[in-house]
Protein backbone atom coordinates (compact mmCIF):
# COMPACT_ATOMS: atom_id res chain seq x y z
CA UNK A 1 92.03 -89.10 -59.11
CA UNK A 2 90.68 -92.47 -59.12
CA UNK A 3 87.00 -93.11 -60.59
CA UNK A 4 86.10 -94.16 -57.29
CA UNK A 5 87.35 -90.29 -55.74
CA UNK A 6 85.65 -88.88 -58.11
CA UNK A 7 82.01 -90.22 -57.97
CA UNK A 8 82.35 -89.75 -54.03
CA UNK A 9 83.11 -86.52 -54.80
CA UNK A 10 79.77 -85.85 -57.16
CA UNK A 11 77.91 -87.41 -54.48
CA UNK A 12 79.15 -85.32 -51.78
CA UNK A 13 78.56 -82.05 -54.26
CA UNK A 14 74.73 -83.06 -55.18
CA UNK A 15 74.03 -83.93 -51.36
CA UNK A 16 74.93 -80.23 -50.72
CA UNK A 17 73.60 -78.76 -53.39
CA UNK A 18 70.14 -80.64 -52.06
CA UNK A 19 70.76 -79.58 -48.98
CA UNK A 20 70.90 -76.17 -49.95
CA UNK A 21 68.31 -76.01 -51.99
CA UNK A 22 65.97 -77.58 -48.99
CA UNK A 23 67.49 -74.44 -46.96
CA UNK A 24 66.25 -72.24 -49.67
CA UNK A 25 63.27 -73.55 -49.42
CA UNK A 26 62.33 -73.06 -46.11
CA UNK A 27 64.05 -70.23 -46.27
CA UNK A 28 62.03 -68.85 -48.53
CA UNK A 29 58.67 -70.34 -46.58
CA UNK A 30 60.01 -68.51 -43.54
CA UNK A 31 59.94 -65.05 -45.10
CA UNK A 32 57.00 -65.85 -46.56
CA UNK A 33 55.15 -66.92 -43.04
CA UNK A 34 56.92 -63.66 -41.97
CA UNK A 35 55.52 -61.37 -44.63
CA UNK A 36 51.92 -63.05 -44.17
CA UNK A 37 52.17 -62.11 -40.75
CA UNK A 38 53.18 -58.33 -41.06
CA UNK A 39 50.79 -58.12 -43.72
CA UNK A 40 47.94 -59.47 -41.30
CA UNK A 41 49.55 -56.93 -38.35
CA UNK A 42 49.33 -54.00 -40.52
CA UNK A 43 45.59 -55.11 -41.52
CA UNK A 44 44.47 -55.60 -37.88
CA UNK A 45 45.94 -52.25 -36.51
CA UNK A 46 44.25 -50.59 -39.41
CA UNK A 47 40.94 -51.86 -38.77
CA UNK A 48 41.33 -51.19 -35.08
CA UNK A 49 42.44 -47.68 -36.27
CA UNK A 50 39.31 -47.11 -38.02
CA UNK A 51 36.89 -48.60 -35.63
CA UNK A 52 38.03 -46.45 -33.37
CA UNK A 53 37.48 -44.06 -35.44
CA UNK A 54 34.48 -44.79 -35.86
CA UNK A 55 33.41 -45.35 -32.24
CA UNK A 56 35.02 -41.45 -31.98
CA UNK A 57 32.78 -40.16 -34.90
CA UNK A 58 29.33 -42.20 -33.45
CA UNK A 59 30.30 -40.96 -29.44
CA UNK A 60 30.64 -37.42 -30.95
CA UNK A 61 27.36 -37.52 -33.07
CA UNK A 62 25.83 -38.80 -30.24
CA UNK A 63 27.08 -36.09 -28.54
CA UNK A 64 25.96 -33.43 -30.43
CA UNK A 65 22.66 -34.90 -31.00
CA UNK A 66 22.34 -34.80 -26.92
CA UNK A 67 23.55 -31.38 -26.64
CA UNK A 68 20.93 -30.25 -30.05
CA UNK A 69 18.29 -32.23 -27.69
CA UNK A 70 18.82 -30.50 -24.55
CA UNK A 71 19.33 -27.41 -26.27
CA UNK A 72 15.97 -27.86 -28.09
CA UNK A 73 14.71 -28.42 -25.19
CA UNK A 74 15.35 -25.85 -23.52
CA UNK A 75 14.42 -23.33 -25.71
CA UNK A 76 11.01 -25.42 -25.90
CA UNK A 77 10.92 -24.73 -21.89
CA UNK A 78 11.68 -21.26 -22.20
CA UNK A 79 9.03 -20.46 -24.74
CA UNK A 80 6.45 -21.99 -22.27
CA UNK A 81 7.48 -20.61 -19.37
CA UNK A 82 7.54 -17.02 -21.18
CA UNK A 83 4.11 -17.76 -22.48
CA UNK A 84 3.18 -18.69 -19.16
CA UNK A 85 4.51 -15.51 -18.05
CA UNK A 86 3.10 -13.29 -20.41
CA UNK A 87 -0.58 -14.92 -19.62
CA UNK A 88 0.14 -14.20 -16.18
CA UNK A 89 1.13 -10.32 -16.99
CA UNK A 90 -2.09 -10.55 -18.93
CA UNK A 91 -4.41 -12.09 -16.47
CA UNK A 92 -2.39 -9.82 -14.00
CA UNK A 93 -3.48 -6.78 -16.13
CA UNK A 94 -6.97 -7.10 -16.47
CA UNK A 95 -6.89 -8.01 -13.01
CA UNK A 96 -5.41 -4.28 -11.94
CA UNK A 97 -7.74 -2.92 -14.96
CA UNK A 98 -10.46 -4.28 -13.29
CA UNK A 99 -9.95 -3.18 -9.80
CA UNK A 100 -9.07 -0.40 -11.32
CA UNK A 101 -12.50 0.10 -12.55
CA UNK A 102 -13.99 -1.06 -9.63
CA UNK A 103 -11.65 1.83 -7.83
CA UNK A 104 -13.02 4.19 -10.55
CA UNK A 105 -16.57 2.98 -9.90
CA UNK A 106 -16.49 3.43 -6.19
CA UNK A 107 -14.85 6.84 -6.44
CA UNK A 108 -16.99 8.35 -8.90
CA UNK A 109 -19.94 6.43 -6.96
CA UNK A 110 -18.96 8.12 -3.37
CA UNK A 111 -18.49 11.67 -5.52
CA UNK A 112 -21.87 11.47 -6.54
CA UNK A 113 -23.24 10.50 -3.28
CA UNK A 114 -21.34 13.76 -1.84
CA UNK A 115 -22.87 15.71 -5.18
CA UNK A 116 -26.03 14.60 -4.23
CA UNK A 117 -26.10 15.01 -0.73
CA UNK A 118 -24.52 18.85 -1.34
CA UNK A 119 -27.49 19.24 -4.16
CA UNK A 120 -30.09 18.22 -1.66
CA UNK A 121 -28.74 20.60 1.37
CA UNK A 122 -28.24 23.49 -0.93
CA UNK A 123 -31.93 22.96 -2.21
CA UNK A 124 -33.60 23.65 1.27
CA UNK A 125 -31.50 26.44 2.28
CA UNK A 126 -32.79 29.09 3.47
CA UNK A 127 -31.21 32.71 2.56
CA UNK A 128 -32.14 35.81 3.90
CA UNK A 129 -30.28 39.25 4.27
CA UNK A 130 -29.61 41.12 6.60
CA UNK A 131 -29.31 44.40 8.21
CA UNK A 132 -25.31 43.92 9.49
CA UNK A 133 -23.23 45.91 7.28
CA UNK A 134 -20.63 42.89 7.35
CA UNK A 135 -22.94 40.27 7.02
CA UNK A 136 -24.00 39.77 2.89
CA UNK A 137 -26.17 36.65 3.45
CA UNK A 138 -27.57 34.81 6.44
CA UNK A 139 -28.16 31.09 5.86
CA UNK A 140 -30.16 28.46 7.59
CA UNK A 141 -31.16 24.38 6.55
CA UNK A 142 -33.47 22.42 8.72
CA UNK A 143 -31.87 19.39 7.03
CA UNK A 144 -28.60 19.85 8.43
CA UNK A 145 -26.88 16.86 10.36
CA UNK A 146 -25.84 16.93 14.00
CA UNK A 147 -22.23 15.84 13.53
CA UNK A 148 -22.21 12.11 15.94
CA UNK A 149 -20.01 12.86 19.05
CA UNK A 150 -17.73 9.93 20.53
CA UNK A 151 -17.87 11.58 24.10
CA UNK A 152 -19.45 9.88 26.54
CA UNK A 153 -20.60 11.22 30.62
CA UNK A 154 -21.35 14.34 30.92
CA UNK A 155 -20.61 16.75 27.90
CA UNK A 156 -17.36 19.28 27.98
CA UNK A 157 -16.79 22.00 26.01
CA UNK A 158 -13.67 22.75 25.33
CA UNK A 159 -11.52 24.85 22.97
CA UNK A 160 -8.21 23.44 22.94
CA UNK A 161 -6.32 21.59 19.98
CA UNK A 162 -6.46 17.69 19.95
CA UNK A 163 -9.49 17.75 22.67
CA UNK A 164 -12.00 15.32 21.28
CA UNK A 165 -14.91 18.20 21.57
CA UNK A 166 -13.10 21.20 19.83
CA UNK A 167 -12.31 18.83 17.02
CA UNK A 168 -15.89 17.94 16.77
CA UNK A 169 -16.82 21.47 16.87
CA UNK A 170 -14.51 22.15 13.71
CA UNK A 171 -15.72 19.27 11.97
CA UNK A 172 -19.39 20.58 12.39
CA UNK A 173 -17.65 23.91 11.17
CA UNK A 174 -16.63 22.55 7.79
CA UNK A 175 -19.54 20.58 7.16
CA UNK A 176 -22.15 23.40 7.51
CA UNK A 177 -19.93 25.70 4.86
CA UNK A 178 -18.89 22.55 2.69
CA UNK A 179 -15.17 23.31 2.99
CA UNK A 180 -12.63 20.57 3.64
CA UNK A 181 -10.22 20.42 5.69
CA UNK A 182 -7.20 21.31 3.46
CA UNK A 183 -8.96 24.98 2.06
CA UNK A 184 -9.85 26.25 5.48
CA UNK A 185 -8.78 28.94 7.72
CA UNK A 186 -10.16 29.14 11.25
CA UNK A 187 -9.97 33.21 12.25
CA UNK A 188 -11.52 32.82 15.57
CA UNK A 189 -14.03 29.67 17.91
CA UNK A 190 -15.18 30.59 20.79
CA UNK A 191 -18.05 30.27 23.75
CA UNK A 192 -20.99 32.22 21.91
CA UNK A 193 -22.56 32.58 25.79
CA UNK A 194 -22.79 29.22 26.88
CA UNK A 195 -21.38 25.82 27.38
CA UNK A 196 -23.33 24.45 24.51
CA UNK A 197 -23.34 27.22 22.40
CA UNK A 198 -20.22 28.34 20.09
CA UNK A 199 -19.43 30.54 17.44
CA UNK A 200 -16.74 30.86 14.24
CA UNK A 201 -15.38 32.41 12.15
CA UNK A 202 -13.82 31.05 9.31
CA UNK A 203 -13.06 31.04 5.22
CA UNK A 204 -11.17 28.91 2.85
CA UNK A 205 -7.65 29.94 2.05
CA UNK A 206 -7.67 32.60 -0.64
CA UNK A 207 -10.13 34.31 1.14
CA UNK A 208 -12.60 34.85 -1.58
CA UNK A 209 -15.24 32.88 0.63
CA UNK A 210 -16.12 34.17 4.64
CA UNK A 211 -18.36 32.70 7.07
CA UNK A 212 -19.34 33.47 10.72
CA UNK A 213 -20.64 29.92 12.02
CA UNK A 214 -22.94 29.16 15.05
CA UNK A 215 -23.75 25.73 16.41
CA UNK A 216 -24.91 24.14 18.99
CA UNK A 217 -25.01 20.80 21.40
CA UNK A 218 -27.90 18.40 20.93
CA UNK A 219 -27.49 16.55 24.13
CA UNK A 220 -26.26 13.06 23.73
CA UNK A 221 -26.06 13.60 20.01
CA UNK A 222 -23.36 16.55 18.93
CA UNK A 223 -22.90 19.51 17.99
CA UNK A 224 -25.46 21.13 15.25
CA UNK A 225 -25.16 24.40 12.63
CA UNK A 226 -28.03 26.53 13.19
CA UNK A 227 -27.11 29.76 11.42
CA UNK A 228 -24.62 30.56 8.72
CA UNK A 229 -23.52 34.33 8.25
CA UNK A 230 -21.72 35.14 4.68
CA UNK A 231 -19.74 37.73 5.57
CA UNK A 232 -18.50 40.57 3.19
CA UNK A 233 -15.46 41.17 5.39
CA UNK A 234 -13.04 39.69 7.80
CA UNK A 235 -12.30 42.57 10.05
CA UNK A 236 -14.36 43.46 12.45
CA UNK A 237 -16.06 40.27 12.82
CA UNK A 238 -14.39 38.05 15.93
């Protein structure tokens, strides 16, 4: 080969061999560009990892804070409203202890009225014997009551159960031996020999006490005791 061939040939071998290594080159530029840019992927999805993360972890606290608050809360509410309630029970307590009281008060008050009264009655009877064989005691009191009537018109007398006269008549009864309603026994009532004039006999309901009972009408008023007969017996005696 000629000189000439041969220093076209070095030419054309260096030209390439430049040309390569440019390619190199920006080969290698390229893969770096490429790595730089993976490298700032992988950073950017990591910190978007972690703030989200972190937005999770500061949502949740805030979360749990809210649900400590309302729980707090409520167990704030509910001790007030129990301590509300139990000052109500209280104020609700001595409220019924005091009517209570006052009940108490008014009950003992009206048994002591009824004492009284009974003490007073008792302390002007009078008490006399007596020559019936049946009759152990015959009683009389100037202070006793005429029992208020709620007739009206002309006065009935009457002996049937219900009418407003033969309940006043029994009423007057009970009064002028002091025995209620509940402890009584009514043997016989009847017309004692005129229209205002009647006559009973009665006792309470074990029969240890026996009474033979007059009264009689105080016009416009009601019907009065005027004798009480203890009696030793029940036969024989209606």
């Amino acid at each position: 080969m000629s000189k000439k061939g041969q220093e076209s040939l070095t030419r054309s071998n260096k030209r390439r061999k430049k040309t390569k290594s440019k390619m190199d080159r920006l080969l290698n530029i390229l893969i770096a560009v490429v790595s730089i840019l993976i490298i700032l992927n992988l950073v950017i999805v990591l910190n978007d990892d972690s703030e989200k993360e972190e937005k999770t972890e500061v949502a949740q606290e805030n979360k749990n804070n809210s649900s400590d608050n309302m729980k707090e809360n409520e167990d704030t509410n509910q001790t007030d409203n129990n301590s509300s309630d139990k000052d109500d029970d209280g104020e609700a307590l001595e409220g019924d202890s005091s009517q209570s009281e006052d009940n108490q008060d008014s009950t003992e008050s009206d048994s002591g009225k009824a004492e009284d009264d009974k003490e007073t009655s008792e302390a002007k009877l009078i008490v006399q014997s007596s020559n019936d064989p049946i009759v152990e005691q015959v009683i009389t009191n100037p202070s006793w009551d005429v029992t208020p009537t709620k007739q009206s018109g002309e006065h009935v007398s009457a002996y049937e159960e219900g009418h407003i006269d033969y309940e006043e008549k029994l009423k007057t009864i009970r009064n002028a031996v002091q025995l209620d309603g509940n402890n009584i026994i009514y043997w016989s009532v009847k017309n004692n020999g005129s229209a205002d004039s009647s006559v009973a006999v009665v006792s309470n309901n074990d029969k240890t006490e026996k009474y033979r009972v007059y009264i009689e009408w105080v016009q416009n008023e009601g019907w009065k005791p005027v004798k009480v007969e203890k009696l030793k017996k029940l036969e024989g005696t209606y």
